[in-house]
C-alpha atoms as a PDB file:
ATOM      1  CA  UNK A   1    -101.980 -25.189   4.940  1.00  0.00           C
ATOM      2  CA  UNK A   2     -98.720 -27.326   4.082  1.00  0.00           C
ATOM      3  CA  UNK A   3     -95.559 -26.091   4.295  1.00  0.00           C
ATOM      4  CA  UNK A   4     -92.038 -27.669   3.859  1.00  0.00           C
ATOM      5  CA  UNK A   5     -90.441 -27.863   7.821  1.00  0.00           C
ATOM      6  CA  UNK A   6     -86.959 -29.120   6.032  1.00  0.00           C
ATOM      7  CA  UNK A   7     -86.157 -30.572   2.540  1.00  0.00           C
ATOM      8  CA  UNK A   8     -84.809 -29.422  -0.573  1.00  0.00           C
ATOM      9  CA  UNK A   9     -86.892 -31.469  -2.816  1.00  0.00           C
ATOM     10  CA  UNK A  10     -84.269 -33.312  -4.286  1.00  0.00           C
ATOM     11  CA  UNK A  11     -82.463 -36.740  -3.303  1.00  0.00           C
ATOM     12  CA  UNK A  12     -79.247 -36.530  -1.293  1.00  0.00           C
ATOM     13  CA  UNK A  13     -77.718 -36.238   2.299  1.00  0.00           C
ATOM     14  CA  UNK A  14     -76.733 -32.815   3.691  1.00  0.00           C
ATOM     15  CA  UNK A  15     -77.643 -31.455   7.330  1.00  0.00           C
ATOM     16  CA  UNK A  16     -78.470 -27.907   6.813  1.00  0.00           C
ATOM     17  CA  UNK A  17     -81.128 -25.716   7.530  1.00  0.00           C
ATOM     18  CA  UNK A  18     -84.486 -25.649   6.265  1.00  0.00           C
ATOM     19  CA  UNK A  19     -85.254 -26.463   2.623  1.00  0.00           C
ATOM     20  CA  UNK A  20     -81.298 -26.636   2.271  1.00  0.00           C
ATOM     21  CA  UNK A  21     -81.029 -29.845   4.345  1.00  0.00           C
ATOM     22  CA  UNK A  22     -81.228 -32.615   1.637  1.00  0.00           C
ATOM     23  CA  UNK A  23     -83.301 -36.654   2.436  1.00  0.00           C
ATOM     24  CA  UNK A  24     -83.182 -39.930   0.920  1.00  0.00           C
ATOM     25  CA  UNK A  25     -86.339 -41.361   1.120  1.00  0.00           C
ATOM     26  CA  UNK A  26     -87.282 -40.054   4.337  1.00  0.00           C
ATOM     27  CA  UNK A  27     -90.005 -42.631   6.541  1.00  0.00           C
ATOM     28  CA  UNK A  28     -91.350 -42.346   9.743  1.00  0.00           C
ATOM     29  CA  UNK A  29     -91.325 -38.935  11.759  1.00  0.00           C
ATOM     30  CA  UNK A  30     -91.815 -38.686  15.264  1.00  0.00           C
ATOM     31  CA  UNK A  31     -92.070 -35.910  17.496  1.00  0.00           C
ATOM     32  CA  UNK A  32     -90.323 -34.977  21.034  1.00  0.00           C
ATOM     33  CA  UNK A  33     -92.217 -32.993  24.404  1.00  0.00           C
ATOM     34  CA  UNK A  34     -89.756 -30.004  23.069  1.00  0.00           C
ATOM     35  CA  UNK A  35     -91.333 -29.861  19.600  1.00  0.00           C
ATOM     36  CA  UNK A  36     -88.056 -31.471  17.685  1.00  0.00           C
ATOM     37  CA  UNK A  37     -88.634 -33.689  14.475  1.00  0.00           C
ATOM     38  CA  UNK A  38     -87.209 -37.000  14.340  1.00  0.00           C
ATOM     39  CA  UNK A  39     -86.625 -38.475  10.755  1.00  0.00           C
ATOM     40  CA  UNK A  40     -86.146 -42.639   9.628  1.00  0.00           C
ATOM     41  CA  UNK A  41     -84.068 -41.448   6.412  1.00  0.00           C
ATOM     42  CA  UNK A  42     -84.349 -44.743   4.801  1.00  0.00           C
ATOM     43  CA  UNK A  43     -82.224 -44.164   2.023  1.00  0.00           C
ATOM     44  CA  UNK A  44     -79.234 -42.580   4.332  1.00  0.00           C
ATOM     45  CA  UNK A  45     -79.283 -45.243   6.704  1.00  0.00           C
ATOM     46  CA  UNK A  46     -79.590 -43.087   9.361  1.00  0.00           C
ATOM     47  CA  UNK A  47     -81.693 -40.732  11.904  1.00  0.00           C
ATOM     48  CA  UNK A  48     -81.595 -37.342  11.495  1.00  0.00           C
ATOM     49  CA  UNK A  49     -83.291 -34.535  13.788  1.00  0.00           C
ATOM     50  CA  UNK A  50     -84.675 -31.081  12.873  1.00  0.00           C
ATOM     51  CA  UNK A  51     -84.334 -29.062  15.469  1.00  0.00           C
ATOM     52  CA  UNK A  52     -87.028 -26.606  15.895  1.00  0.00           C
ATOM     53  CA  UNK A  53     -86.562 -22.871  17.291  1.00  0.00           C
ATOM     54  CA  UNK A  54     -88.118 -19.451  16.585  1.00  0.00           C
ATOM     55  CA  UNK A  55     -86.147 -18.432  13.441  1.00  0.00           C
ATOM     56  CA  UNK A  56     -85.159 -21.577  11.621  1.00  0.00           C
ATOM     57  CA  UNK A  57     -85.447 -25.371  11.800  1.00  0.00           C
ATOM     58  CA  UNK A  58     -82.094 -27.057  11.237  1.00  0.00           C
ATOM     59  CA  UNK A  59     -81.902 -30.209   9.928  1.00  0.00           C
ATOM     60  CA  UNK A  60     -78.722 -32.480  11.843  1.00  0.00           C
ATOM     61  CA  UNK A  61     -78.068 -36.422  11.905  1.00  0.00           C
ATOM     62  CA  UNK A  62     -78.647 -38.073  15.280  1.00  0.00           C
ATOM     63  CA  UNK A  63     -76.961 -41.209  14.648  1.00  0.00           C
ATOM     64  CA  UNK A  64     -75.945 -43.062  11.916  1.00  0.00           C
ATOM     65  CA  UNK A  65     -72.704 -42.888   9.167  1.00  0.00           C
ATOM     66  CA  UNK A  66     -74.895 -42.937   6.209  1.00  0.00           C
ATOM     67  CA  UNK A  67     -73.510 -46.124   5.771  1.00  0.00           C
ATOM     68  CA  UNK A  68     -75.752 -49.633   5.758  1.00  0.00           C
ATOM     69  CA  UNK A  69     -74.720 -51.547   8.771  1.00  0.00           C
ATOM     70  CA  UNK A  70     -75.269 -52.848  11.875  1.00  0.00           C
ATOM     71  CA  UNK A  71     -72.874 -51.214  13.793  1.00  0.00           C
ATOM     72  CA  UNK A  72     -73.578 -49.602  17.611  1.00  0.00           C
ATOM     73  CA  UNK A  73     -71.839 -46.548  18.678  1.00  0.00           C
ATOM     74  CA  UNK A  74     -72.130 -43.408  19.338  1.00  0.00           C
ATOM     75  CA  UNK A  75     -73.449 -41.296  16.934  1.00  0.00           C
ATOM     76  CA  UNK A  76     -72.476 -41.177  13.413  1.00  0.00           C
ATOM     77  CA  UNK A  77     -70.181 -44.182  14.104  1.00  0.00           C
ATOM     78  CA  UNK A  78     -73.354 -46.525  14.842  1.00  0.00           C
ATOM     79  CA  UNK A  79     -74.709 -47.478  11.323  1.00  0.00           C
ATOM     80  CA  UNK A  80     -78.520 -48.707  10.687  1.00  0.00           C
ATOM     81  CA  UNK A  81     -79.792 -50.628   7.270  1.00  0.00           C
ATOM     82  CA  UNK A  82     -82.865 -48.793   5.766  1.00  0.00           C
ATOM     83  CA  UNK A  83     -84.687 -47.635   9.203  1.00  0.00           C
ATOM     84  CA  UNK A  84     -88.179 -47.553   8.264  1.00  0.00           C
ATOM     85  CA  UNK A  85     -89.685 -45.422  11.627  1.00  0.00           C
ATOM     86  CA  UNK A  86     -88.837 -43.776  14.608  1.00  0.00           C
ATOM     87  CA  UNK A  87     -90.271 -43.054  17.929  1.00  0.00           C
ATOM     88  CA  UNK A  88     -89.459 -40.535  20.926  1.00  0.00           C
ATOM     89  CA  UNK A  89     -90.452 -42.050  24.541  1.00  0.00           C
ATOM     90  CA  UNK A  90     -91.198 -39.554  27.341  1.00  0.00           C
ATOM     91  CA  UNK A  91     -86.987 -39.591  28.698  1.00  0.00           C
ATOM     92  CA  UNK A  92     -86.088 -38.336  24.907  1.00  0.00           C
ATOM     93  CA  UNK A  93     -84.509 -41.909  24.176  1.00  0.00           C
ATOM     94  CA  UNK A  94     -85.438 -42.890  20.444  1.00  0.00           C
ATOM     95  CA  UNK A  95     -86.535 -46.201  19.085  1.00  0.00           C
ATOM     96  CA  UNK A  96     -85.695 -47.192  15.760  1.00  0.00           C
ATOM     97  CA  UNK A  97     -87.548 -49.923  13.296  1.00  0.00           C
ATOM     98  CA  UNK A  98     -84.397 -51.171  11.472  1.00  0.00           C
ATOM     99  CA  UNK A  99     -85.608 -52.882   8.621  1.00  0.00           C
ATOM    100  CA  UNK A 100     -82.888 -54.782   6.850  1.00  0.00           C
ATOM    101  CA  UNK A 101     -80.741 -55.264   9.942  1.00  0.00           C
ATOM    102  CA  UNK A 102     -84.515 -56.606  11.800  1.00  0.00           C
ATOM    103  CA  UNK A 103     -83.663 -55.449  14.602  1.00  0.00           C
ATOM    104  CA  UNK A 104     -85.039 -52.524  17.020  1.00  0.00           C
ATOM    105  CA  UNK A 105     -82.455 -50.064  17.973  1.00  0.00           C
ATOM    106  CA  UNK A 106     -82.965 -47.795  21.140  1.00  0.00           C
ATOM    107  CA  UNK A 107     -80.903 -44.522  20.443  1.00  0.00           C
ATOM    108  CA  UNK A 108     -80.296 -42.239  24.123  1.00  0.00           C
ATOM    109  CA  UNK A 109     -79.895 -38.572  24.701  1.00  0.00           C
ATOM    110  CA  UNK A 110     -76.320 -38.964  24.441  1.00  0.00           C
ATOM    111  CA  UNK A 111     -76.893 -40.312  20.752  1.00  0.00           C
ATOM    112  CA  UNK A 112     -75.356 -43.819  21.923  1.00  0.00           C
ATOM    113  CA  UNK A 113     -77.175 -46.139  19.896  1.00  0.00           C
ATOM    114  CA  UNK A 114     -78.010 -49.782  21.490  1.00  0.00           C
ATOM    115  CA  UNK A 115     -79.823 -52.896  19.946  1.00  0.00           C
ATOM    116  CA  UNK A 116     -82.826 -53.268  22.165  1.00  0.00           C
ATOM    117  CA  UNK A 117     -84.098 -56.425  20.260  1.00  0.00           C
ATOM    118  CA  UNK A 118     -83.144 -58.644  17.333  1.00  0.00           C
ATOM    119  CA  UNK A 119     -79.894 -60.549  15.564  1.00  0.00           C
ATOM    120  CA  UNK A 120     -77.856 -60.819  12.785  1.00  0.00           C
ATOM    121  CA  UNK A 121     -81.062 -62.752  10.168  1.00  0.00           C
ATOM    122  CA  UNK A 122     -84.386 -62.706   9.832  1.00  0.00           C
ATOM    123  CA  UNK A 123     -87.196 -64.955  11.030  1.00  0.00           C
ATOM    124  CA  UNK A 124     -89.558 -65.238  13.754  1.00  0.00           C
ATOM    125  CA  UNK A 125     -88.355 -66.209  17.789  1.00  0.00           C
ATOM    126  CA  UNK A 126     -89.563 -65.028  20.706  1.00  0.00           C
ATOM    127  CA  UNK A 127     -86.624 -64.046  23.227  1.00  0.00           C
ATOM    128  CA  UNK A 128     -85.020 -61.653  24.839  1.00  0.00           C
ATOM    129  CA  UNK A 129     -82.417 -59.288  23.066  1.00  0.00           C
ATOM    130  CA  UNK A 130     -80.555 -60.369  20.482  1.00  0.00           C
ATOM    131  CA  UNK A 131     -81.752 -63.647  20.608  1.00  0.00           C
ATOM    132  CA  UNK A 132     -84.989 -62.644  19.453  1.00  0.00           C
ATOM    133  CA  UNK A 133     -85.350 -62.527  15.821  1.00  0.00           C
ATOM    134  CA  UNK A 134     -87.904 -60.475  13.519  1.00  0.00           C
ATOM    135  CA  UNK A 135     -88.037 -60.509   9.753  1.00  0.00           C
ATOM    136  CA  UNK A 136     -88.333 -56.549   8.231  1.00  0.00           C
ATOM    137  CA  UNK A 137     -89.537 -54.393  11.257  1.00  0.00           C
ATOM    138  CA  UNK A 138     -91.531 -51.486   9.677  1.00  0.00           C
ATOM    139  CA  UNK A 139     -93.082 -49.975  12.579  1.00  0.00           C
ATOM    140  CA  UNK A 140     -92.299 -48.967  16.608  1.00  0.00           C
ATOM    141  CA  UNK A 141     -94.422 -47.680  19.418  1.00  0.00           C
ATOM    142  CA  UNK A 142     -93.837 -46.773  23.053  1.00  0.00           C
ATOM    143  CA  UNK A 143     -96.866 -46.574  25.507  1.00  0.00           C
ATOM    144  CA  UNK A 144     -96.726 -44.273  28.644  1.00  0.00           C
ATOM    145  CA  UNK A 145     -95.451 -46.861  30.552  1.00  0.00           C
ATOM    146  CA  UNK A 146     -92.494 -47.133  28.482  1.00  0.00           C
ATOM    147  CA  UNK A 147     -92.998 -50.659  27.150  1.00  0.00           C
ATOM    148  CA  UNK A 148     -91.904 -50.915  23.241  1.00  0.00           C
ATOM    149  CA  UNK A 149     -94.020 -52.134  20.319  1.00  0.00           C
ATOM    150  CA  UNK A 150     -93.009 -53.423  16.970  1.00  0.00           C
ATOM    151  CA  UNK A 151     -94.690 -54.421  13.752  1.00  0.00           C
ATOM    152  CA  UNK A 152     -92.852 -57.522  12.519  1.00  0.00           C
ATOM    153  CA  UNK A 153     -93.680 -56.896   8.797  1.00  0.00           C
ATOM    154  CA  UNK A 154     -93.248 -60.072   6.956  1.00  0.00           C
ATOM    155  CA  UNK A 155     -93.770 -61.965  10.179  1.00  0.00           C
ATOM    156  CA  UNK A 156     -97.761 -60.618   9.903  1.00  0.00           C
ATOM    157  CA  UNK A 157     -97.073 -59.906  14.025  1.00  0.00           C
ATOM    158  CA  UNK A 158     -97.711 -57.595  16.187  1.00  0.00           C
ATOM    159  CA  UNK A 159     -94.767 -57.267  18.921  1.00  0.00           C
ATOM    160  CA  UNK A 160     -94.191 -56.698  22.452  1.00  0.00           C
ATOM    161  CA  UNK A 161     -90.500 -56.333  23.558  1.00  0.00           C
ATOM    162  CA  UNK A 162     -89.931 -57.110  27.368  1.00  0.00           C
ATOM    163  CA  UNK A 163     -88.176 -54.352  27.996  1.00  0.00           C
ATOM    164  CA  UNK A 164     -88.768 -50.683  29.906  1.00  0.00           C
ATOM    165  CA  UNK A 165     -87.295 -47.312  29.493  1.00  0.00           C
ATOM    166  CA  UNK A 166     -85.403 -46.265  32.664  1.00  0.00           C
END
């Protein structure tokens, strides 16, 4: 059986509990070791978290002004441009496919938001950081190891970043 976790059904951006809590083209979902629900709203330009617990599941923003932008910080001052999918890694640190900005964006417990990989344009270099560049990012993995994967969309690649979790 289906059931609606969070979501009223219609278009818009509000953090609220259960069917209240309002998307914009919500993408990629991933899921933590405590049961949370991590959300790529596309539309909102930002990562939102449902929080899971006995009596309701309450739908919050983990990052991200709601805003397009490039912007690190902390929180809702960091901004992302269409983030297409997240992933949770084993330390609770979530990576973000940041589609227009093509970049990947590592996001920590403490909801500071980092680029991991990628610049400022698109195209295709190998490199470390920012120096590396990736054109439309769509999709992110982490394997138990805690090494990152990417698909580099328009780039018809599939990604390694040299980098581990702590």
């Amino acid at each position: 059986m289906a059931g609606t976790l969070a979501g009223s059904g219609a278009s818009g951006y509000l953090d609220a509990i259960g069917t209240r809590a309002q998307f914009n083209k919500p993408y990629g979902v991933a899921v933590d070791r405590f049961g949370n629900v991590y959300v790529a709203d596309y539309g909102n330009h930002s990562i939102r978290k449902i929080t899971i617990s006995d009596s309701v599941n309450e739908a919050g923003t983990l990052a991200g002004s709601g805003a397009a932008g490039s912007v690190n910080g902390v929180g809702s001052a960091a901004q992302f441009n269409d983030p297409n999918d997240v992933v949770v890694d084993r330390f609770g640190n979530v990576y973000v496919a940041d589609y227009s900005n093509h970049r990947v964006r590592k996001i920590t417990a403490e909801k500071r938001v980092s680029t991991l990989a990628g610049g400022d344009r698109s195209g295709y270099l190998d490199g470390a950081g920012i120096s590396a560049r990736f054109f439309s990012p769509i999709g992110v993995a982490v394997d138990l190891e805690g090494s990152v994967y990417m698909t580099d969309f328009v780039n018809h690649r599939i990604r390694k970043l040299e980098y581990k979790t702590p």
